[in-house]
PDB file of N, CA and C in Angstrom:
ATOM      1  N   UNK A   1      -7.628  46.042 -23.898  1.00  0.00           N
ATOM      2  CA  UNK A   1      -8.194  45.579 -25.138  1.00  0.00           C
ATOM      3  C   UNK A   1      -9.695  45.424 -24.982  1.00  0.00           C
ATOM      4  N   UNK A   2     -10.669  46.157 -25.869  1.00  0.00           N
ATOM      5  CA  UNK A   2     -11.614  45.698 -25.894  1.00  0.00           C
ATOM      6  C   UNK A   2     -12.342  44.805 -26.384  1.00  0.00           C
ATOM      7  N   UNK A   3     -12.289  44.007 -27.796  1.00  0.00           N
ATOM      8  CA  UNK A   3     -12.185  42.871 -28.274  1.00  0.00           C
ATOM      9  C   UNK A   3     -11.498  42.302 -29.055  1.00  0.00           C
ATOM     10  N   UNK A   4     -10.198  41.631 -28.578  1.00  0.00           N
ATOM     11  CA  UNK A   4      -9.590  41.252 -29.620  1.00  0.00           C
ATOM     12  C   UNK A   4      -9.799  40.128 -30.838  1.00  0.00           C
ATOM     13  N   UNK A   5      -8.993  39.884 -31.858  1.00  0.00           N
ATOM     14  CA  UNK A   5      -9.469  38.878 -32.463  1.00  0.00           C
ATOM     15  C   UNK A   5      -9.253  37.481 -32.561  1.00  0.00           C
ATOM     16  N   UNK A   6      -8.018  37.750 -31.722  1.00  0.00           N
ATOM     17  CA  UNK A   6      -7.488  36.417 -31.237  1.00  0.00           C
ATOM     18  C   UNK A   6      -7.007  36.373 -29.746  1.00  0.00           C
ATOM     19  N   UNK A   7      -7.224  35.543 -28.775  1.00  0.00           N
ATOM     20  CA  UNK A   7      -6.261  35.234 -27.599  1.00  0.00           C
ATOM     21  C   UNK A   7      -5.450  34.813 -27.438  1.00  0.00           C
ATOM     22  N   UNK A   8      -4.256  34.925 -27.047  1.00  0.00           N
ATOM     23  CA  UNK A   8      -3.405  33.192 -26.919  1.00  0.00           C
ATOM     24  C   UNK A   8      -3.168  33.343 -25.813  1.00  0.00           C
ATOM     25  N   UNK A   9      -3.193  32.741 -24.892  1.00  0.00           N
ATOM     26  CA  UNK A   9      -3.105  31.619 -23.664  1.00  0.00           C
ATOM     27  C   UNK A   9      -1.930  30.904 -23.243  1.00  0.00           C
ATOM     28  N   UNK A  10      -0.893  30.801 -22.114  1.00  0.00           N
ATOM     29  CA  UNK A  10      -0.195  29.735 -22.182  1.00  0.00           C
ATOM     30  C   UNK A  10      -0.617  29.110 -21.052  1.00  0.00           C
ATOM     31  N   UNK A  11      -1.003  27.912 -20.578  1.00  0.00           N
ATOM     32  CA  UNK A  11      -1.252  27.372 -19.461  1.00  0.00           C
ATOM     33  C   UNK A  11      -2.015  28.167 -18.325  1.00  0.00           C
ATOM     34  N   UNK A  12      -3.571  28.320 -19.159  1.00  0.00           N
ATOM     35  CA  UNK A  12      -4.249  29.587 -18.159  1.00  0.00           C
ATOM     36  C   UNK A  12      -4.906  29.403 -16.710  1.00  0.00           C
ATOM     37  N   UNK A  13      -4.691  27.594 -16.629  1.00  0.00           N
ATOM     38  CA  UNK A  13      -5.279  26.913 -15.570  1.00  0.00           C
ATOM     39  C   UNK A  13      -4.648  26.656 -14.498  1.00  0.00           C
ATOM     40  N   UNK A  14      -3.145  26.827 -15.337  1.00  0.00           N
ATOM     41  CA  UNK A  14      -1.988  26.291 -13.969  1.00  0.00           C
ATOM     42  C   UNK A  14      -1.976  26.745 -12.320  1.00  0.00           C
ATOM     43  N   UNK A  15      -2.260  26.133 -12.030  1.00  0.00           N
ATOM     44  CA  UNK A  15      -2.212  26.274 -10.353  1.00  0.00           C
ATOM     45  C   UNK A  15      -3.871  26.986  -9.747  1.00  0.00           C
ATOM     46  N   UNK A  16      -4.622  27.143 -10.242  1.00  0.00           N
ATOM     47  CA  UNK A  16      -6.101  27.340 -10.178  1.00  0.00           C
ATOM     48  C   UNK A  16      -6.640  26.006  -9.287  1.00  0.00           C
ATOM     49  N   UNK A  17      -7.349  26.518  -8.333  1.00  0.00           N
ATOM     50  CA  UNK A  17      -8.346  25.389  -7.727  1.00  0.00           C
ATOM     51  C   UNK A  17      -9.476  24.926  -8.627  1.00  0.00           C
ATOM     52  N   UNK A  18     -10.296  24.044  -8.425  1.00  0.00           N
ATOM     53  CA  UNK A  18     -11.515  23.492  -9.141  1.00  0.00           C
ATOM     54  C   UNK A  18     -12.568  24.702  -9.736  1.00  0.00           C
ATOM     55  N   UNK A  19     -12.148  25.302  -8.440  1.00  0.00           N
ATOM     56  CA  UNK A  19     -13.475  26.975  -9.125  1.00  0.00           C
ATOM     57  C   UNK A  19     -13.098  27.860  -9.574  1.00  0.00           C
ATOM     58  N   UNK A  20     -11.625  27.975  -9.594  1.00  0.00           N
ATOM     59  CA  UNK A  20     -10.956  28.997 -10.944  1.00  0.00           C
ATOM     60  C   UNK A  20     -10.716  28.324 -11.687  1.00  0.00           C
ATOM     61  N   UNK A  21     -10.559  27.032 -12.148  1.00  0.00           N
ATOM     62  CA  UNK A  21     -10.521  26.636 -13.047  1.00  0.00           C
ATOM     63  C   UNK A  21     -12.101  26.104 -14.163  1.00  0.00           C
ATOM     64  N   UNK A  22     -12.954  26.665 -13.448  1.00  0.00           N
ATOM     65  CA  UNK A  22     -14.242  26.328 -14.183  1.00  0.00           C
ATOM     66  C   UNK A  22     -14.513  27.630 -14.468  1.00  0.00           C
ATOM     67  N   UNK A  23     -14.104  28.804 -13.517  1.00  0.00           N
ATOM     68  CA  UNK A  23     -14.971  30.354 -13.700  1.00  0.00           C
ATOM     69  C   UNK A  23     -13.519  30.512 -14.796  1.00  0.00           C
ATOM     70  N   UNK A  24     -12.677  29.774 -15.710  1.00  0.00           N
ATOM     71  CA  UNK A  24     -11.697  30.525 -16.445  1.00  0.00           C
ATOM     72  C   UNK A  24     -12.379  29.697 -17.797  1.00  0.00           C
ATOM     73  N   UNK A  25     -12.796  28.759 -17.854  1.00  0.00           N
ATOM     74  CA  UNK A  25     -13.499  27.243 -18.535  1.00  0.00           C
ATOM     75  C   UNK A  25     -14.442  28.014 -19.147  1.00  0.00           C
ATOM     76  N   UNK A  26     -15.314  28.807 -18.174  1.00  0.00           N
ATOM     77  CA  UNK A  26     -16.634  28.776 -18.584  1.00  0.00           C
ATOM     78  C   UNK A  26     -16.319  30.742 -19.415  1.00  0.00           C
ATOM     79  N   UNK A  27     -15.028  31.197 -18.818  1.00  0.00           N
ATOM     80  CA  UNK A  27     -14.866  32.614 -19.660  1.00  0.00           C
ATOM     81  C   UNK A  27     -14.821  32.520 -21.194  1.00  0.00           C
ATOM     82  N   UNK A  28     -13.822  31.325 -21.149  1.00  0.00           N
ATOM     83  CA  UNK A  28     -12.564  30.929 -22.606  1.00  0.00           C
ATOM     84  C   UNK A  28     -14.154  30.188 -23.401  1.00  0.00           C
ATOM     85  N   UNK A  29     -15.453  29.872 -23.158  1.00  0.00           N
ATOM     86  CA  UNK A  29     -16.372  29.038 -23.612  1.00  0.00           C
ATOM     87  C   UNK A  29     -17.391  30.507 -24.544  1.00  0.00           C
ATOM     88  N   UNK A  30     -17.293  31.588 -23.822  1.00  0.00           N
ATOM     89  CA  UNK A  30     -18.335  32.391 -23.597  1.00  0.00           C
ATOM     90  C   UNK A  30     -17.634  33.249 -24.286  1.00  0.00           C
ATOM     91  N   UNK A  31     -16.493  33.936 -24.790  1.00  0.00           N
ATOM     92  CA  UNK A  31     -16.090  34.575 -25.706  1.00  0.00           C
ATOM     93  C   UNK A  31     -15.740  34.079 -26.780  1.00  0.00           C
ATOM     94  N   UNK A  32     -15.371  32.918 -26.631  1.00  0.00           N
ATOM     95  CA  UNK A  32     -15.565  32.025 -27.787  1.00  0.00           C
ATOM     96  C   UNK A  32     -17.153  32.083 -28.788  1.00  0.00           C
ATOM     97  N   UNK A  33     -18.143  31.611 -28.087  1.00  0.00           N
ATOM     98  CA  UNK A  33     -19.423  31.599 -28.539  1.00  0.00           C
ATOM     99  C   UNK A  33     -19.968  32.500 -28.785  1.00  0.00           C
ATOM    100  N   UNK A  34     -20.069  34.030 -27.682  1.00  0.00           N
ATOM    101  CA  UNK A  34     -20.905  34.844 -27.679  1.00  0.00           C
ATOM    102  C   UNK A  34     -20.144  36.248 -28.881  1.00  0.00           C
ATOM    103  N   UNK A  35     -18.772  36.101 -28.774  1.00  0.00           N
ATOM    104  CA  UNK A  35     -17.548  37.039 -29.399  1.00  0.00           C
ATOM    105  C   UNK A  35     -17.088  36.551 -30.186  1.00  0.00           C
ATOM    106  N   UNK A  36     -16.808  35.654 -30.191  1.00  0.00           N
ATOM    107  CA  UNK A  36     -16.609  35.302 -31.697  1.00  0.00           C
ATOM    108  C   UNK A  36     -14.825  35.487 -31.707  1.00  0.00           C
ATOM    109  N   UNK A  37     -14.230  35.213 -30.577  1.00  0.00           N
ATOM    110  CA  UNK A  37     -12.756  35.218 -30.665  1.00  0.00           C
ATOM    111  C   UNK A  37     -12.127  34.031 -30.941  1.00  0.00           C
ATOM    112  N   UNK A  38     -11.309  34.125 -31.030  1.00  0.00           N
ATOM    113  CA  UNK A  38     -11.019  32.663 -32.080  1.00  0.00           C
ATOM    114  C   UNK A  38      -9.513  32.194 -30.291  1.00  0.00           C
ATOM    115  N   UNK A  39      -9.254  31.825 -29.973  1.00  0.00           N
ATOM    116  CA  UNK A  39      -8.344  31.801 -28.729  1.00  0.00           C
ATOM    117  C   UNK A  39      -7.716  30.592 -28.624  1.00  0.00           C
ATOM    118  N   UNK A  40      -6.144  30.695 -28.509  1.00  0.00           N
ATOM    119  CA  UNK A  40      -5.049  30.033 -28.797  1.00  0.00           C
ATOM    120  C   UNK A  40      -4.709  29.223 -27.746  1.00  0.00           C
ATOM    121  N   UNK A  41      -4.721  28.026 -26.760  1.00  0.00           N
ATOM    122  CA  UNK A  41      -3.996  27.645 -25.618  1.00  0.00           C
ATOM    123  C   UNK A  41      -2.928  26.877 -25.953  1.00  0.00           C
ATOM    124  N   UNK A  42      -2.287  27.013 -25.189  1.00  0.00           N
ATOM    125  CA  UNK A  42      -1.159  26.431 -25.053  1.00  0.00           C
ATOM    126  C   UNK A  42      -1.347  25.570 -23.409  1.00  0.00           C
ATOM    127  N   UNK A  43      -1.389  23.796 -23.682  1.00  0.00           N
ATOM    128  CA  UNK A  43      -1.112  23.347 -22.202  1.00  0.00           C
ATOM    129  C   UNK A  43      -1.169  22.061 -22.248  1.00  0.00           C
ATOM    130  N   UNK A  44      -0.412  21.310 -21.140  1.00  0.00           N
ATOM    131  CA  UNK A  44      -0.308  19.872 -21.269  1.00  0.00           C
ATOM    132  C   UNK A  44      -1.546  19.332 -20.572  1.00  0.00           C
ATOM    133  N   UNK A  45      -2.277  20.173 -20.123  1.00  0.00           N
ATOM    134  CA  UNK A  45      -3.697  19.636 -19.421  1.00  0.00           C
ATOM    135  C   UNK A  45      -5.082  18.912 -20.454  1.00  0.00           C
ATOM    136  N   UNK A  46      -4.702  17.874 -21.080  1.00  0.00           N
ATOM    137  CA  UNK A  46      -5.863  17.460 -21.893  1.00  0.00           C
ATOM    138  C   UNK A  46      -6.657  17.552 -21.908  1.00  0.00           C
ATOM    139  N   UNK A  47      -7.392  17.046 -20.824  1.00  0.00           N
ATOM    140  CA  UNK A  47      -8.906  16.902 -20.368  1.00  0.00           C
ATOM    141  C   UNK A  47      -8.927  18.249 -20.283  1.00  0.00           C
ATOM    142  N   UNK A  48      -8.595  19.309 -19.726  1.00  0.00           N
ATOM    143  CA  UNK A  48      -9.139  20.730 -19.975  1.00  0.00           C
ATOM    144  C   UNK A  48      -9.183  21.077 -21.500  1.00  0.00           C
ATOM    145  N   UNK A  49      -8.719  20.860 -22.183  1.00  0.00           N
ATOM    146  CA  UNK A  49      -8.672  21.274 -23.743  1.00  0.00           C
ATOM    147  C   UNK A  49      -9.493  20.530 -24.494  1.00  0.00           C
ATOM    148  N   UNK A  50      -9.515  19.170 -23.987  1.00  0.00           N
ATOM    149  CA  UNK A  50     -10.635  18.568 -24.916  1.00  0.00           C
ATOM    150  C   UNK A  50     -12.257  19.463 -24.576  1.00  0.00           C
ATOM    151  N   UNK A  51     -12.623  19.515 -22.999  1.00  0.00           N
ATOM    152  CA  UNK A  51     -13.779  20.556 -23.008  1.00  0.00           C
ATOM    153  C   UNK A  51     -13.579  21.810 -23.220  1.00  0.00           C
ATOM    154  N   UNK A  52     -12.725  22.433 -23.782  1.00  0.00           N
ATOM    155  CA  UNK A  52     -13.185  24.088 -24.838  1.00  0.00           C
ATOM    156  C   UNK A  52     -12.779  24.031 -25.998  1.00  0.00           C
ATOM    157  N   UNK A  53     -11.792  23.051 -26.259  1.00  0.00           N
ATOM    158  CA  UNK A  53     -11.480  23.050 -28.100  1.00  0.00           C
ATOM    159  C   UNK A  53     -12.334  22.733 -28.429  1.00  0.00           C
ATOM    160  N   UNK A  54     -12.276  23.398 -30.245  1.00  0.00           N
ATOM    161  CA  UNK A  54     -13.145  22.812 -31.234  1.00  0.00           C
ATOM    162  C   UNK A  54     -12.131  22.271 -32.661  1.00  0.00           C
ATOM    163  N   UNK A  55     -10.640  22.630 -32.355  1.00  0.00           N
ATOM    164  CA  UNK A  55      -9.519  22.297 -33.069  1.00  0.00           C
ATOM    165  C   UNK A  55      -8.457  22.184 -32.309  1.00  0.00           C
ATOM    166  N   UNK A  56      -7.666  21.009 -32.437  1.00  0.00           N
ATOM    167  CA  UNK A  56      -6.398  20.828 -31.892  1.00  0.00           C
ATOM    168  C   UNK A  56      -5.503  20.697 -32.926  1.00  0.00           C
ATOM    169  N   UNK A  57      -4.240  21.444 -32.133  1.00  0.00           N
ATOM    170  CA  UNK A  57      -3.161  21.502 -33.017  1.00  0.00           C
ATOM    171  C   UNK A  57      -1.851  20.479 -31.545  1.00  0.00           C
ATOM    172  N   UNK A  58      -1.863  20.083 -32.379  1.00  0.00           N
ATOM    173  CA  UNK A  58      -0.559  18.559 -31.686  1.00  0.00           C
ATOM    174  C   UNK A  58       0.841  19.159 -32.022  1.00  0.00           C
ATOM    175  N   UNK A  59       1.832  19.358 -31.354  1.00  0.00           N
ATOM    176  CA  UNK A  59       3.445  19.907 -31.447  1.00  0.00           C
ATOM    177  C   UNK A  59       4.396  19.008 -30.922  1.00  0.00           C
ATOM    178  N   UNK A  60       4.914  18.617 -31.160  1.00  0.00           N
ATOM    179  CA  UNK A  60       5.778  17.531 -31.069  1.00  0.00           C
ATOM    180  C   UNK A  60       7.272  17.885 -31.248  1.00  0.00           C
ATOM    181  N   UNK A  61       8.397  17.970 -30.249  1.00  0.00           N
ATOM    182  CA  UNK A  61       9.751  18.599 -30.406  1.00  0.00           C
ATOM    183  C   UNK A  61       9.616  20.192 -31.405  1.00  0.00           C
ATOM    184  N   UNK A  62       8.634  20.934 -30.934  1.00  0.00           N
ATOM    185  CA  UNK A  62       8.342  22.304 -31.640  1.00  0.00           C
ATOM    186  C   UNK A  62       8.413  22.266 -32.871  1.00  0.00           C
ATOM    187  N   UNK A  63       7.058  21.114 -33.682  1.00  0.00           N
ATOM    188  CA  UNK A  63       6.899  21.239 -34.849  1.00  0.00           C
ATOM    189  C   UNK A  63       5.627  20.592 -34.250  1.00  0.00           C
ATOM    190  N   UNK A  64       4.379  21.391 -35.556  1.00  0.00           N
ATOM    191  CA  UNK A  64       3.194  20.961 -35.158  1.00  0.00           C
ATOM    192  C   UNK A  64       2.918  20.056 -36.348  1.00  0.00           C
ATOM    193  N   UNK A  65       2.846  18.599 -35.831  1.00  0.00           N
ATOM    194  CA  UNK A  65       2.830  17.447 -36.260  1.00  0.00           C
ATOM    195  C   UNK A  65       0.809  16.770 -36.832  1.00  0.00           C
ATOM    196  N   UNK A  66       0.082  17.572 -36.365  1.00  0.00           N
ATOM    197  CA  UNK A  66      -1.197  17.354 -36.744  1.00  0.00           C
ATOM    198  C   UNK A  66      -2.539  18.433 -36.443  1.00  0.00           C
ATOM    199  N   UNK A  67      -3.192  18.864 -36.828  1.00  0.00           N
ATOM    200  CA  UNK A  67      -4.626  19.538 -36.899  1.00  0.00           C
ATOM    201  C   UNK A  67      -5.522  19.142 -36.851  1.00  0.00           C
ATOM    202  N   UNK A  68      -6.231  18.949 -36.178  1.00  0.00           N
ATOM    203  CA  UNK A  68      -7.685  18.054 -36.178  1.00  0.00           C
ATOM    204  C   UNK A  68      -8.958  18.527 -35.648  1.00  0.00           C
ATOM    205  N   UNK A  69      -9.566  18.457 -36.261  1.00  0.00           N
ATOM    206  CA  UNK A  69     -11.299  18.861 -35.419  1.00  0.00           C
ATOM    207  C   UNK A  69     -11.104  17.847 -33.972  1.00  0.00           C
ATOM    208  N   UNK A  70     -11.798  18.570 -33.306  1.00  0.00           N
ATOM    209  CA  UNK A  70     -12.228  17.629 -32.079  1.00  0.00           C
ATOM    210  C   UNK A  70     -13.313  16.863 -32.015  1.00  0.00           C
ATOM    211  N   UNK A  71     -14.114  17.096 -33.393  1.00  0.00           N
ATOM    212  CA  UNK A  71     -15.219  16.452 -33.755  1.00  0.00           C
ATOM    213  C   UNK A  71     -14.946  14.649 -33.976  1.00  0.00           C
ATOM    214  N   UNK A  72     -13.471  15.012 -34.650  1.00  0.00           N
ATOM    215  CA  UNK A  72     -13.041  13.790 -35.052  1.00  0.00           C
ATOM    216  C   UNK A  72     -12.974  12.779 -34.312  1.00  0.00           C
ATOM    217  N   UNK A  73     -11.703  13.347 -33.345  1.00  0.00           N
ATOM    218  CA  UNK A  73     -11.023  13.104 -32.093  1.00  0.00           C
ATOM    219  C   UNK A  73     -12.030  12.123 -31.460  1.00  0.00           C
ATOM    220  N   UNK A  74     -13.579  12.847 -30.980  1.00  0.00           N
ATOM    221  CA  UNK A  74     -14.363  11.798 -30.455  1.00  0.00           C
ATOM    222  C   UNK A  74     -15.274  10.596 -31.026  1.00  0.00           C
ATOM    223  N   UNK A  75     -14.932  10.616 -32.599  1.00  0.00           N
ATOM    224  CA  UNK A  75     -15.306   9.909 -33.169  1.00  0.00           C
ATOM    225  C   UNK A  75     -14.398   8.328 -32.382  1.00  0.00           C
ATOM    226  N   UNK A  76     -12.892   8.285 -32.207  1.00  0.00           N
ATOM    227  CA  UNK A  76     -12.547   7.330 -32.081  1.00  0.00           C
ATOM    228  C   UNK A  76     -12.477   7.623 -30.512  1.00  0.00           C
ATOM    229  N   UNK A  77     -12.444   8.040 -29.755  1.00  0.00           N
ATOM    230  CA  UNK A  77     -12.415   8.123 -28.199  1.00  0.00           C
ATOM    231  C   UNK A  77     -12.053   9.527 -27.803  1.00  0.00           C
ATOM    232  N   UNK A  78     -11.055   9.802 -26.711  1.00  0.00           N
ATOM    233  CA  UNK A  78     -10.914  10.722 -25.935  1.00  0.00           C
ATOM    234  C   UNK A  78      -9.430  11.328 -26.755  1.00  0.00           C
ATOM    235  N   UNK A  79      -9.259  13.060 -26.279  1.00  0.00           N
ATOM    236  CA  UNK A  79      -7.641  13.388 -26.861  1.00  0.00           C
ATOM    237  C   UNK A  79      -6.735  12.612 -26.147  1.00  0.00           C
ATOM    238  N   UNK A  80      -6.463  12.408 -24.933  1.00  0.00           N
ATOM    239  CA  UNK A  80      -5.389  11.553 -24.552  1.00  0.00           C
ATOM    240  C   UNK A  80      -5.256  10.375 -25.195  1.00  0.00           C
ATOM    241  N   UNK A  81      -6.311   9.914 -25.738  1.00  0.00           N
ATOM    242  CA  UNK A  81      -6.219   8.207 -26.086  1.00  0.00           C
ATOM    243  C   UNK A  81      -5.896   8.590 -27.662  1.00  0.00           C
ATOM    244  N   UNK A  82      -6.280   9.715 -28.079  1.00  0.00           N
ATOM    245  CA  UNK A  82      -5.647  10.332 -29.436  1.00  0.00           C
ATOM    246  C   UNK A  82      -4.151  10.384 -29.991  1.00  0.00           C
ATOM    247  N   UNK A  83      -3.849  11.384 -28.987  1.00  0.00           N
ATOM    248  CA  UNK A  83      -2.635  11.888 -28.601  1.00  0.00           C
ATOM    249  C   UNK A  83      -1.206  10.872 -28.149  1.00  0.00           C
ATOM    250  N   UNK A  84      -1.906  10.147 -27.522  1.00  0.00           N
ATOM    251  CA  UNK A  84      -0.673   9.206 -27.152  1.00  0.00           C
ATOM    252  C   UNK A  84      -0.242   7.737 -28.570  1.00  0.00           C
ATOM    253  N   UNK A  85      -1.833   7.537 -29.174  1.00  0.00           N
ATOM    254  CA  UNK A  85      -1.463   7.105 -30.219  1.00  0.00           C
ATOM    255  C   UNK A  85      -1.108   7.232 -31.609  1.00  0.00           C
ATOM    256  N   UNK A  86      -0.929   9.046 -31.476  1.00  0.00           N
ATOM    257  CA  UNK A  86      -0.125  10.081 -32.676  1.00  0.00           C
ATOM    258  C   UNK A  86       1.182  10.046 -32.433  1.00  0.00           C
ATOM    259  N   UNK A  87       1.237  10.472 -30.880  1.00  0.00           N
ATOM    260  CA  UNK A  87       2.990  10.372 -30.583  1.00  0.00           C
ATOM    261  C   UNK A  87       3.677   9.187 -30.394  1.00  0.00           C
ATOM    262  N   UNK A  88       3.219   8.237 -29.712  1.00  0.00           N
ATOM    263  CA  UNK A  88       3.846   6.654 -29.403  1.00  0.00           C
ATOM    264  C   UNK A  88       3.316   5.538 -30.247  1.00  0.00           C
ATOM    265  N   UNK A  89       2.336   6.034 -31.180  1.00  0.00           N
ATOM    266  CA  UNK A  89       1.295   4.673 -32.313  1.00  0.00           C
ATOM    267  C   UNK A  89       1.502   3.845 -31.542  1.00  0.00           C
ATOM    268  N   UNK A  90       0.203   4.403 -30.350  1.00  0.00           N
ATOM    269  CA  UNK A  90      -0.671   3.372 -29.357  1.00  0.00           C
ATOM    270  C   UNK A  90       0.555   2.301 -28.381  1.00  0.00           C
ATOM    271  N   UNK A  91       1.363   2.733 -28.418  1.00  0.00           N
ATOM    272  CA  UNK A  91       2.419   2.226 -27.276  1.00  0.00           C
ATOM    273  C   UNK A  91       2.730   2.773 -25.987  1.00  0.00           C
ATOM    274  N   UNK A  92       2.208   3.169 -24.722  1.00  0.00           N
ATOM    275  CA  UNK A  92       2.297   3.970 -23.716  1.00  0.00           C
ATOM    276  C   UNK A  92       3.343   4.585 -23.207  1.00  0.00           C
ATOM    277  N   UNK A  93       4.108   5.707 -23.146  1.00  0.00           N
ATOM    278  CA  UNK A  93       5.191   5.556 -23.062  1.00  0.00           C
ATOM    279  C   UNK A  93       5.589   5.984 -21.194  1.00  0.00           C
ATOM    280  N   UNK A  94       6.579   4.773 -20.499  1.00  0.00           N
ATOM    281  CA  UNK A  94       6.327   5.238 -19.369  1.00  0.00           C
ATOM    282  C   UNK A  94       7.483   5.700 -18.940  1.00  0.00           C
TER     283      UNK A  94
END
């Protein structure tokens, strides 16, 4: 493929050390910006998704339960601190 218009991704970080996981960070950042691809992940790794999203989509028992800018998201704190109080309304679940 030479440029597609969309990516999708499932867990592109999984099992990557610190420096494949930044030289994959800094790919998914740079076709994003420079290409203009719009790119789909799929992964339970937050903190990686909060630094390349610019929209999250939340799925919950395979129904996607919310959409949100990430703009938002840091309006009130971090996605995990988001996320856990979409799915558990701020109750931790252990």
């Amino acid at each position: 493929m030479k440029q597609p218009d969309i990516l999708i991704l499932d867990e592109p970080i999984n099992g990557l050390d610190p420096v494949g996981i930044k030289d994959i960070r800094m790919l998914l950042l740079k076709l994003k910006n420079e290409y203009g691809i719009t790119i789909l992940i799929s992964s339970h790794i937050v903190a990686e998704i909060e630094s390349v999203a610019d929209t999250i989509g939340i799925i919950d028992h395979g129904k996607l339960i919310k959409e949100v800018k990430m703009s938002e998201i840091r309006e009130e704190g971090s996605l995990e601190e988001y996320f856990l109080k979409l799915i558990y309304g701020g109750h931790q679940h252990v």
